[in-house]
N, C-alpha and C. Protein backbone atom coordinates (compact mmCIF):
# COMPACT_ATOMS: atom_id res chain seq x y z
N UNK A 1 -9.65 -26.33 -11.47
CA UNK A 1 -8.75 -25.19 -11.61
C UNK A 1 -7.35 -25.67 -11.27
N UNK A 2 -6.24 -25.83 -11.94
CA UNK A 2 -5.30 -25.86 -11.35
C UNK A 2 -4.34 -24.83 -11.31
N UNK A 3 -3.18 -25.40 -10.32
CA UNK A 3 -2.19 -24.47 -9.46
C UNK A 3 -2.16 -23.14 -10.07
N UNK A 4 -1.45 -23.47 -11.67
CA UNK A 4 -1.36 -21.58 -11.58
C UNK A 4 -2.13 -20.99 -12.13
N UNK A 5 -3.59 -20.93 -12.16
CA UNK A 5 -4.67 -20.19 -11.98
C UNK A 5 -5.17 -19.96 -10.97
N UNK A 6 -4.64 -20.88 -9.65
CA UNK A 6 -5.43 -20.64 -8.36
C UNK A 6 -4.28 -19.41 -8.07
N UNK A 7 -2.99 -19.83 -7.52
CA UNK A 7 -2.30 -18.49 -7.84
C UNK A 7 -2.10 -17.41 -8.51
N UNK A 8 -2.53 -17.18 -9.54
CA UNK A 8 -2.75 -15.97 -10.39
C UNK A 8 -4.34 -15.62 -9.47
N UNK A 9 -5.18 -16.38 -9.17
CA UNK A 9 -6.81 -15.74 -9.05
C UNK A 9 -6.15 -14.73 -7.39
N UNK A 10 -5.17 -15.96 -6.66
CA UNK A 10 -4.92 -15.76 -5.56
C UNK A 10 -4.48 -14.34 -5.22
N UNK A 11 -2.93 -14.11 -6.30
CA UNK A 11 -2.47 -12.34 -6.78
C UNK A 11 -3.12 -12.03 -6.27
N UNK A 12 -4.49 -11.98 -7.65
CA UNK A 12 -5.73 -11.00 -8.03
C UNK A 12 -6.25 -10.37 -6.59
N UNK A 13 -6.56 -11.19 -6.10
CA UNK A 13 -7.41 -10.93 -5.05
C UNK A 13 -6.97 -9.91 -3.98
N UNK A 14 -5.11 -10.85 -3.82
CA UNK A 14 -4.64 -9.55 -2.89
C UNK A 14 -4.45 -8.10 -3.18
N UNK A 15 -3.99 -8.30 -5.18
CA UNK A 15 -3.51 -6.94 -5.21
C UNK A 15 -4.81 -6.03 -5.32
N UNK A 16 -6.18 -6.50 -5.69
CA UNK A 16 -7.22 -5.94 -5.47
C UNK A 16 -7.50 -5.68 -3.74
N UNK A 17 -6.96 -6.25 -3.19
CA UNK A 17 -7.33 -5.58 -1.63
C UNK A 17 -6.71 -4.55 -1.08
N UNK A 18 -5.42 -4.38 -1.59
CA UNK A 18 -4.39 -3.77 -1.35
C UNK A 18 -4.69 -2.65 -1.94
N UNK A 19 -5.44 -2.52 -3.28
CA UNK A 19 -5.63 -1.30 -4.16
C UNK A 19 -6.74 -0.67 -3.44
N UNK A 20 -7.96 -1.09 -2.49
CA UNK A 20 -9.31 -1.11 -1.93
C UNK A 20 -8.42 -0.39 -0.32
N UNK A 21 -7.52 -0.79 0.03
CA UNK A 21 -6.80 -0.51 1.33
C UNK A 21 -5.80 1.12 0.88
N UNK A 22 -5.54 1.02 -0.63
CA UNK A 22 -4.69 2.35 -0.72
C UNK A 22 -6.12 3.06 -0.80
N UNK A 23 -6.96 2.91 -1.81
CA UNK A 23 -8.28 4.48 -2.02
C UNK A 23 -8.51 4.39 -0.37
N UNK A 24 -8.90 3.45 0.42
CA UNK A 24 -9.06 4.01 2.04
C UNK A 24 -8.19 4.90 2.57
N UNK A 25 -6.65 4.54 2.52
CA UNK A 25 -5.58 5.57 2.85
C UNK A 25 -5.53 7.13 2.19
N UNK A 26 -6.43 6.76 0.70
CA UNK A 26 -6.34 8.43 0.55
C UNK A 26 -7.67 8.89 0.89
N UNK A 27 -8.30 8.21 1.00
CA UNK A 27 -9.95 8.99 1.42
C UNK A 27 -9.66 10.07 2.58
N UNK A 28 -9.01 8.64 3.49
CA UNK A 28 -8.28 9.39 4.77
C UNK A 28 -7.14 10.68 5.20
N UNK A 29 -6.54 10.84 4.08
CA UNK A 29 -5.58 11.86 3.71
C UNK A 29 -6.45 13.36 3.49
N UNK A 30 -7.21 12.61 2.53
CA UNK A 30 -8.00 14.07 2.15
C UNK A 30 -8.91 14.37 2.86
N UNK A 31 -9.39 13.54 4.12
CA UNK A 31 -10.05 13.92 4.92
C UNK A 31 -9.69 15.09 6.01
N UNK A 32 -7.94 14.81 6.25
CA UNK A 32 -7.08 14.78 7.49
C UNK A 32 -6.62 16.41 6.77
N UNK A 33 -6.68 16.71 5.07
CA UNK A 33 -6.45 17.83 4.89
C UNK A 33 -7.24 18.97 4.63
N UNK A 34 -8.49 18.52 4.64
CA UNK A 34 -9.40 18.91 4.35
C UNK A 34 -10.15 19.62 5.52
N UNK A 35 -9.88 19.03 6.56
CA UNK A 35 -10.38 19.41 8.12
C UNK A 35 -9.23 20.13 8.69
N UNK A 36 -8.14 19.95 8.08
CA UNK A 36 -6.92 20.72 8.77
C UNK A 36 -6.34 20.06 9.98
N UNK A 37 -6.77 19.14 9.86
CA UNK A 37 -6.22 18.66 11.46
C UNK A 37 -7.12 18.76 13.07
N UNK A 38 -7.65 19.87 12.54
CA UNK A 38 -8.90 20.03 13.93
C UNK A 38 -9.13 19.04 14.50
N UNK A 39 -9.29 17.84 14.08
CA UNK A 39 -9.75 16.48 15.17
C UNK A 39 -8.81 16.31 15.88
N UNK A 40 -7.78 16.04 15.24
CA UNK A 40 -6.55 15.65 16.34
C UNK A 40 -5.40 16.01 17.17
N UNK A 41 -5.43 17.20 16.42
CA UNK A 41 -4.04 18.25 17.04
C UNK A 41 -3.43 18.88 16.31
N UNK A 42 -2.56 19.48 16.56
CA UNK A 42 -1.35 19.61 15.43
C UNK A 42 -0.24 18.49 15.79
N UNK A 43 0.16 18.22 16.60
CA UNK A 43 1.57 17.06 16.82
C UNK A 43 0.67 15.86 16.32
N UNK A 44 -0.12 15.35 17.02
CA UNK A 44 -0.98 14.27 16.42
C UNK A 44 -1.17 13.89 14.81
N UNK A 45 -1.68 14.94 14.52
CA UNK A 45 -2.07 15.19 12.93
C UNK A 45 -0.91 14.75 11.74
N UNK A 46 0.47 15.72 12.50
CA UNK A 46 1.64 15.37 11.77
C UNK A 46 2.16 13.70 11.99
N UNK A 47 2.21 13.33 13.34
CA UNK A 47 2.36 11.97 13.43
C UNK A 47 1.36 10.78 12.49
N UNK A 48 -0.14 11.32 12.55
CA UNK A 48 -1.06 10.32 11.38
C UNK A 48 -0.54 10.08 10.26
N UNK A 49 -0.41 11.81 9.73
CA UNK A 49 -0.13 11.94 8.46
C UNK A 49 1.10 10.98 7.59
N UNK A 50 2.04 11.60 8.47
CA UNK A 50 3.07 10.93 8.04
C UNK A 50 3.23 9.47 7.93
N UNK A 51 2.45 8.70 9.34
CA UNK A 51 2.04 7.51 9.04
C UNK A 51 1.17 6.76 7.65
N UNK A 52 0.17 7.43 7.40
CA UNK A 52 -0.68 6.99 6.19
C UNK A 52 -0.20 6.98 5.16
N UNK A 53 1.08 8.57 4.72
CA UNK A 53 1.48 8.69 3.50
C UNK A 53 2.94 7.34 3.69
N UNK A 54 3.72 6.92 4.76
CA UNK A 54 4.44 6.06 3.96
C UNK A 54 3.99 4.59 4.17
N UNK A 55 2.83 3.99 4.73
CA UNK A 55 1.79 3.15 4.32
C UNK A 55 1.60 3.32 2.98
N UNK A 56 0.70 4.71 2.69
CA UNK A 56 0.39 4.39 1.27
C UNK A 56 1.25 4.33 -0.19
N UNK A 57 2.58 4.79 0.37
CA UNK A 57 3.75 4.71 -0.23
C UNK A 57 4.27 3.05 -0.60
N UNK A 58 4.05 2.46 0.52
CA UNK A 58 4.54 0.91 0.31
C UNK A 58 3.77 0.40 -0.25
N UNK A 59 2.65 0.40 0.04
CA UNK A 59 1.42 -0.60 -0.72
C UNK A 59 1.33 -0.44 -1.75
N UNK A 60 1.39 1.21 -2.27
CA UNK A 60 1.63 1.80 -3.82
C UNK A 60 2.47 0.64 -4.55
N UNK A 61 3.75 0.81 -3.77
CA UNK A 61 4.98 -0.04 -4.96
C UNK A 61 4.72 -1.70 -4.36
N UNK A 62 4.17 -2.31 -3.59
CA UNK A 62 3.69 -3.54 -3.38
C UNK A 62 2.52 -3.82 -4.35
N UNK A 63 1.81 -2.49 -4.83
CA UNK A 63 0.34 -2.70 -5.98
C UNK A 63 1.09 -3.10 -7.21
N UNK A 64 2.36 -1.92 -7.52
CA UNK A 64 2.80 -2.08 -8.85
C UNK A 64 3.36 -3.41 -9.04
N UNK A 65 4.29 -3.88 -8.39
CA UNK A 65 5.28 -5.10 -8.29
C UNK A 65 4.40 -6.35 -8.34
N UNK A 66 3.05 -6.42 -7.72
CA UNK A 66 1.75 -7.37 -7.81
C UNK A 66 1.15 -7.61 -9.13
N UNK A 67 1.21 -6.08 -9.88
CA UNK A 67 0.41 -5.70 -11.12
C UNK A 67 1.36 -6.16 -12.51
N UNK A 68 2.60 -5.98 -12.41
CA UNK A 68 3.64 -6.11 -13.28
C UNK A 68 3.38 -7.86 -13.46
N UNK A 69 3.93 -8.69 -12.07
CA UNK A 69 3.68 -10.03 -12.30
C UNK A 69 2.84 -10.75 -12.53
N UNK A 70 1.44 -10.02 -12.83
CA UNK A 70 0.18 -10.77 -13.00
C UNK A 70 0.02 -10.91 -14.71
N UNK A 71 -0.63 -11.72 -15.15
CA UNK A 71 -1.02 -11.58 -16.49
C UNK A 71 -2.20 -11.14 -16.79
N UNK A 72 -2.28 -10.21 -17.24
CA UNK A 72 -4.07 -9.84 -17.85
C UNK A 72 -3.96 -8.99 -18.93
N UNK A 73 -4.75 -7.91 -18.87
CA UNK A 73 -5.13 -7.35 -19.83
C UNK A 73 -4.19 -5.68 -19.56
N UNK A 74 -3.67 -5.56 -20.76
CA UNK A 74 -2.69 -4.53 -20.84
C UNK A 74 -3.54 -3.52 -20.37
N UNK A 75 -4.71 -2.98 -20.83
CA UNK A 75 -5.50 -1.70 -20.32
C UNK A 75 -5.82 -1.67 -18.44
N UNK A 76 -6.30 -2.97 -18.07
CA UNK A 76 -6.17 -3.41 -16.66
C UNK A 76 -4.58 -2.76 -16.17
N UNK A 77 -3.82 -3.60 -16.66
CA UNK A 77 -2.23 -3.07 -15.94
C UNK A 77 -1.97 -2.01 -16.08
N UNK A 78 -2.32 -1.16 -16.78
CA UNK A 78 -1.86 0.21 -17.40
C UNK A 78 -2.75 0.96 -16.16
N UNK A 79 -3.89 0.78 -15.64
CA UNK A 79 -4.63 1.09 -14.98
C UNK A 79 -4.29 1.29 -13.54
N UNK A 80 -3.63 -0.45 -12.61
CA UNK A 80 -2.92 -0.42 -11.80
C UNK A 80 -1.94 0.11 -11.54
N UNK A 81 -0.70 -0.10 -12.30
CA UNK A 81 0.44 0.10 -12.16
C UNK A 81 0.35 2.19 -12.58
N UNK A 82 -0.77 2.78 -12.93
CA UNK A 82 -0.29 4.25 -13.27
C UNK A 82 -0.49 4.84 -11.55
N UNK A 83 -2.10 4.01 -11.38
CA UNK A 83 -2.41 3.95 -10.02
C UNK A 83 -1.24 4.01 -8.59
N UNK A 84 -0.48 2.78 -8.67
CA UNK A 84 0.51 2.87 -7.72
C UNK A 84 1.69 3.51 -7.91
N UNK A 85 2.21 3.66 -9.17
CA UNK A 85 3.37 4.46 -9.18
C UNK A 85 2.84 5.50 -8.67
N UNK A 86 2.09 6.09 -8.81
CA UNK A 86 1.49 7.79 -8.53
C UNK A 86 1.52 7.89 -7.03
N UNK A 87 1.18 6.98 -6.59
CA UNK A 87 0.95 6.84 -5.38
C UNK A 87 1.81 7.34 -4.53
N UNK A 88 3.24 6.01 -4.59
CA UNK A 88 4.10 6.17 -4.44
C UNK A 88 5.16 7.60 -5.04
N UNK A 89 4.87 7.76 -5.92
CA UNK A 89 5.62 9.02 -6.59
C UNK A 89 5.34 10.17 -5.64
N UNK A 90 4.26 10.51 -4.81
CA UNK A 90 3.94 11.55 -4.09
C UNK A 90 5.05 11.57 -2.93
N UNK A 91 5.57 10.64 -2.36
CA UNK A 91 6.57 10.42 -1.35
C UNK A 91 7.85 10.82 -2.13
N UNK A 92 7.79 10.24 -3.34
CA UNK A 92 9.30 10.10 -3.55
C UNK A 92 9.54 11.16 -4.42
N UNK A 93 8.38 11.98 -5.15
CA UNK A 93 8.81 13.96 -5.13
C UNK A 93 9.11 14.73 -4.07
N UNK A 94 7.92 14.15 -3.13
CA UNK A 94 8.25 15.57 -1.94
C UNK A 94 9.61 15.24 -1.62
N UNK A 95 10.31 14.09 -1.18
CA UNK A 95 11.73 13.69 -0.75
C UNK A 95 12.55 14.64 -1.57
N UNK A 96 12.29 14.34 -3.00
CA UNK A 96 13.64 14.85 -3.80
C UNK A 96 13.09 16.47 -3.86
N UNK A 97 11.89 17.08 -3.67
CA UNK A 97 11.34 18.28 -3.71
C UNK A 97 12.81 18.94 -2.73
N UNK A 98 12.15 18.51 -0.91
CA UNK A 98 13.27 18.84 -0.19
C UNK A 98 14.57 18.59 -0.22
N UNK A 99 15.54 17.65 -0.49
CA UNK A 99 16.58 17.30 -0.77
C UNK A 99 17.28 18.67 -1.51
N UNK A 100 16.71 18.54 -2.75
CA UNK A 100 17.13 19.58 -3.85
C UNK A 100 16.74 20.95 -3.17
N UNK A 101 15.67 21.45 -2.57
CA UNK A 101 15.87 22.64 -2.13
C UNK A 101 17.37 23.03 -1.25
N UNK A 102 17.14 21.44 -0.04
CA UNK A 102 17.75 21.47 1.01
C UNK A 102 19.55 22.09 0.44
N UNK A 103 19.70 21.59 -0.59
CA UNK A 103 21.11 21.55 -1.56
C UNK A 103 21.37 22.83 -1.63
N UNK A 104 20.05 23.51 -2.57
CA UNK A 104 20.36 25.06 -3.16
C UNK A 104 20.37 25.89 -1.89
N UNK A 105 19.88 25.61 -0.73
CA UNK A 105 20.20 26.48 0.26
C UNK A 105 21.32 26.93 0.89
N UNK A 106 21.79 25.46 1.15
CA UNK A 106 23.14 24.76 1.96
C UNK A 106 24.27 25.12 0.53
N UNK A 107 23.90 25.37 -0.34
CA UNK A 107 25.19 26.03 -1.29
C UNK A 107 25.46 27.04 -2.02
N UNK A 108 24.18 27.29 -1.89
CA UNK A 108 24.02 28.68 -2.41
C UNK A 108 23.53 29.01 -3.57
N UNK A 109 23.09 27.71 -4.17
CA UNK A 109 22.39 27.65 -5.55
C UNK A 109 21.56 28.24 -5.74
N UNK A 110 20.86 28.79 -7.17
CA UNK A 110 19.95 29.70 -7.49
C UNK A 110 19.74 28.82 -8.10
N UNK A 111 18.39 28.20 -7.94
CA UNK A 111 18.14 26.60 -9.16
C UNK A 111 16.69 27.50 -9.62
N UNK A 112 16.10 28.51 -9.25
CA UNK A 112 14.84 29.12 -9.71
C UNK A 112 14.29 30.30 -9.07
N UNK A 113 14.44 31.25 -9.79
CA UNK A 113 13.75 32.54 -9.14
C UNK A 113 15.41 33.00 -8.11
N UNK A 114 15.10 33.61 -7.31
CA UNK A 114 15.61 34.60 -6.68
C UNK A 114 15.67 33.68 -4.88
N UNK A 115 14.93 32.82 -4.68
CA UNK A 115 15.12 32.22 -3.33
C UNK A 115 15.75 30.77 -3.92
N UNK A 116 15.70 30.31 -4.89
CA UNK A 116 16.67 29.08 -5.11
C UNK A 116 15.71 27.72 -4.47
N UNK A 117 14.17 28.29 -4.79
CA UNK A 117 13.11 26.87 -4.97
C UNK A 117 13.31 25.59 -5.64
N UNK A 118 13.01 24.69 -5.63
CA UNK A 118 12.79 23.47 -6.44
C UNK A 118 11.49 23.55 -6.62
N UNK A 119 10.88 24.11 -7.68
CA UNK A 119 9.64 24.00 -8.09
C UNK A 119 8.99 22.25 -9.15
N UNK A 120 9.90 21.38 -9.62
CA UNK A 120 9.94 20.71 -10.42
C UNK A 120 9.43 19.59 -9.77
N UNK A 121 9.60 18.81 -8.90
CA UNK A 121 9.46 17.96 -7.61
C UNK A 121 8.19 18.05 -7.11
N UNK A 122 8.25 19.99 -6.30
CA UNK A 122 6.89 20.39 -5.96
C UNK A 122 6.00 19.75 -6.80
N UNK A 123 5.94 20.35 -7.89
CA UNK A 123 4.59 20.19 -9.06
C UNK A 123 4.21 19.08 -9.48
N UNK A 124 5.46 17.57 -9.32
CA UNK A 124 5.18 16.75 -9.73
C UNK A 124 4.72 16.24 -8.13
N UNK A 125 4.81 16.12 -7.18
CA UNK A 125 4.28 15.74 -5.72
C UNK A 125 3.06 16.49 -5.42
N UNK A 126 2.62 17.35 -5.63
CA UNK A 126 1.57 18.31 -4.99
C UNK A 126 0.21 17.94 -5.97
N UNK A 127 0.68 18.03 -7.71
CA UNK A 127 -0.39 18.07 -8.61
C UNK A 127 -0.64 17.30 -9.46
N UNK A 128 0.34 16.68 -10.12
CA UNK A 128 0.65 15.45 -11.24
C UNK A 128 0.63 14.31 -10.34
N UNK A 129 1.03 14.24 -9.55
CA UNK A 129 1.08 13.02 -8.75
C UNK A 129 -0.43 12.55 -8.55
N UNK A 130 -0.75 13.37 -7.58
CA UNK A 130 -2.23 13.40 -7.23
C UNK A 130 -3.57 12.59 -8.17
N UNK A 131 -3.36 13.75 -9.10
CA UNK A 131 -4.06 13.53 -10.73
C UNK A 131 -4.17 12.87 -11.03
N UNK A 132 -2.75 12.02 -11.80
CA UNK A 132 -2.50 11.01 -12.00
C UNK A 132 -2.88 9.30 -11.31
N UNK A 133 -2.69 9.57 -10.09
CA UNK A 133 -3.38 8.57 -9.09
C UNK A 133 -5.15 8.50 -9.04
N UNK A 134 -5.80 9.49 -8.87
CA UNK A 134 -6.92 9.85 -9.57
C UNK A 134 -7.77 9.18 -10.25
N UNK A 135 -6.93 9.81 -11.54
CA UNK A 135 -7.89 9.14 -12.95
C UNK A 135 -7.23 7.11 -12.92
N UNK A 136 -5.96 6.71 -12.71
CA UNK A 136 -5.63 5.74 -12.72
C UNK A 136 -6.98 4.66 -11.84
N UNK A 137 -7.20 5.28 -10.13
CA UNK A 137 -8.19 4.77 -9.29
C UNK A 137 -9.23 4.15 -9.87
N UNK A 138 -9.60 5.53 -10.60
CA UNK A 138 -10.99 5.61 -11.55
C UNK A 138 -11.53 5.08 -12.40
N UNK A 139 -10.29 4.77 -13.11
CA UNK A 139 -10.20 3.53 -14.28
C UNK A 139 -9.75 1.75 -13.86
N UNK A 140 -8.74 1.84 -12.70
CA UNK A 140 -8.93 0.45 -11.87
C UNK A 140 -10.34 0.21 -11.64
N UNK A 141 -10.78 1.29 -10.78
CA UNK A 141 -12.56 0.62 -10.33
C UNK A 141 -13.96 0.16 -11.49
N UNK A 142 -13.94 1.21 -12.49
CA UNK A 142 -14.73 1.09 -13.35
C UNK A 142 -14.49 -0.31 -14.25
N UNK A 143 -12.96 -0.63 -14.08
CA UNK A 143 -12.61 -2.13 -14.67
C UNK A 143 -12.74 -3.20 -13.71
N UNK A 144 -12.66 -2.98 -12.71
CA UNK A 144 -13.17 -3.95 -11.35
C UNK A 144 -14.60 -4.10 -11.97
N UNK A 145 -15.31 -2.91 -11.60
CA UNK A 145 -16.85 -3.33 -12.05
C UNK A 145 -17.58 -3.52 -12.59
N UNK A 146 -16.77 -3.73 -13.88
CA UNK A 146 -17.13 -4.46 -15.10
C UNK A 146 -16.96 -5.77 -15.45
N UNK A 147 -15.70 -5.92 -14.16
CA UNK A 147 -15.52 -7.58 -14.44
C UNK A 147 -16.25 -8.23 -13.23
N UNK A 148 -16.50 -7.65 -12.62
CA UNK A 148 -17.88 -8.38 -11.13
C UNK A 148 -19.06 -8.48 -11.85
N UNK A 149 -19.42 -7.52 -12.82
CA UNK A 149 -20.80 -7.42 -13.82
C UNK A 149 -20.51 -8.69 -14.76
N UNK A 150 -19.46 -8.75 -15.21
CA UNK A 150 -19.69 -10.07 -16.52
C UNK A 150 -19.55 -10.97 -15.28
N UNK A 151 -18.91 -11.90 -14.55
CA UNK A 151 -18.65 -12.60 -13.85
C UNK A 151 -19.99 -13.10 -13.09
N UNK A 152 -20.88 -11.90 -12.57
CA UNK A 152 -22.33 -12.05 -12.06
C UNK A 152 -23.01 -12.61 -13.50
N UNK A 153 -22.97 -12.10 -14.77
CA UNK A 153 -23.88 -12.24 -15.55
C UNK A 153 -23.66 -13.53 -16.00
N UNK A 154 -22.44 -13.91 -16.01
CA UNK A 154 -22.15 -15.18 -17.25
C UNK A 154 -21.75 -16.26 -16.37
């Protein structure tokens, strides 16, 4: 094998750990929302939280930036990279979610309805984001385990 296949296998490996380390970070998310917090507190809860989501925020755009420089198979990358942007995109709606509210308040803007919401941000952080990360996961793994299946077989 030489050098730059051992480095390309090398990538592989991390940005596959890294992708195995983000589905842990959201298992954990949806665990932490799902229970409401009851295990740990409320101050606690907010301190986790916030920890995991900008963890899983970095690793997100450390997956994509891994996924972009690797060479493979366009359906593979399309897979990763929808995966981590999404990821990351959940941080970086809610940010501009609040920002932009924070604006229409502080000026008096009516950007929607009658209280001057940012609904646009919301929807893409709360539901599209989510989704999107999702089905991307879903389709990383099922292509992971198709290539551990030929790899075992052949």
């Amino acid at each position: 094998m030489g050098k730059g296949k051992a480095m390309k296998a090398k990538a592989i490996q991390i940005r596959n750990a890294i992708f195995w380390v983000i589905i842990a970070i959201f298992a954990a998310m949806v665990v932490i929302i799902a229970s409401q917090g009851r295990f740990l507190g409320h101050k606690l809860t907010i301190v986790v939280f916030a920890s995991l989501i900008i963890t899983f925020s970095v690793l997100a755009a450390v997956l994509v930036v891994l996924t972009a420089r690797v060479k493979e198979a366009f359906i593979r990358k399309l897979f990763f990279i929808v995966t981590g942007a999404s990821a990351a995109g959940v941080l970086v709606f809610g940010i501009l979610h609040n920002l932009v509210y924070g604006l229409c308040v502080k000026f008096g803007w009516v950007y929607w309805g009658e209280g001057g919401d940012e609904p646009v941000f919301f929807i893409l952080a709360l539901f599209v984001c989510p989704v999107l990360f999702f089905l991307g996961a879903l389709g990383s793994i099922v292509l992971l385990i198709r290539a551990g299946l030929r790899k075992n077989a052949g």
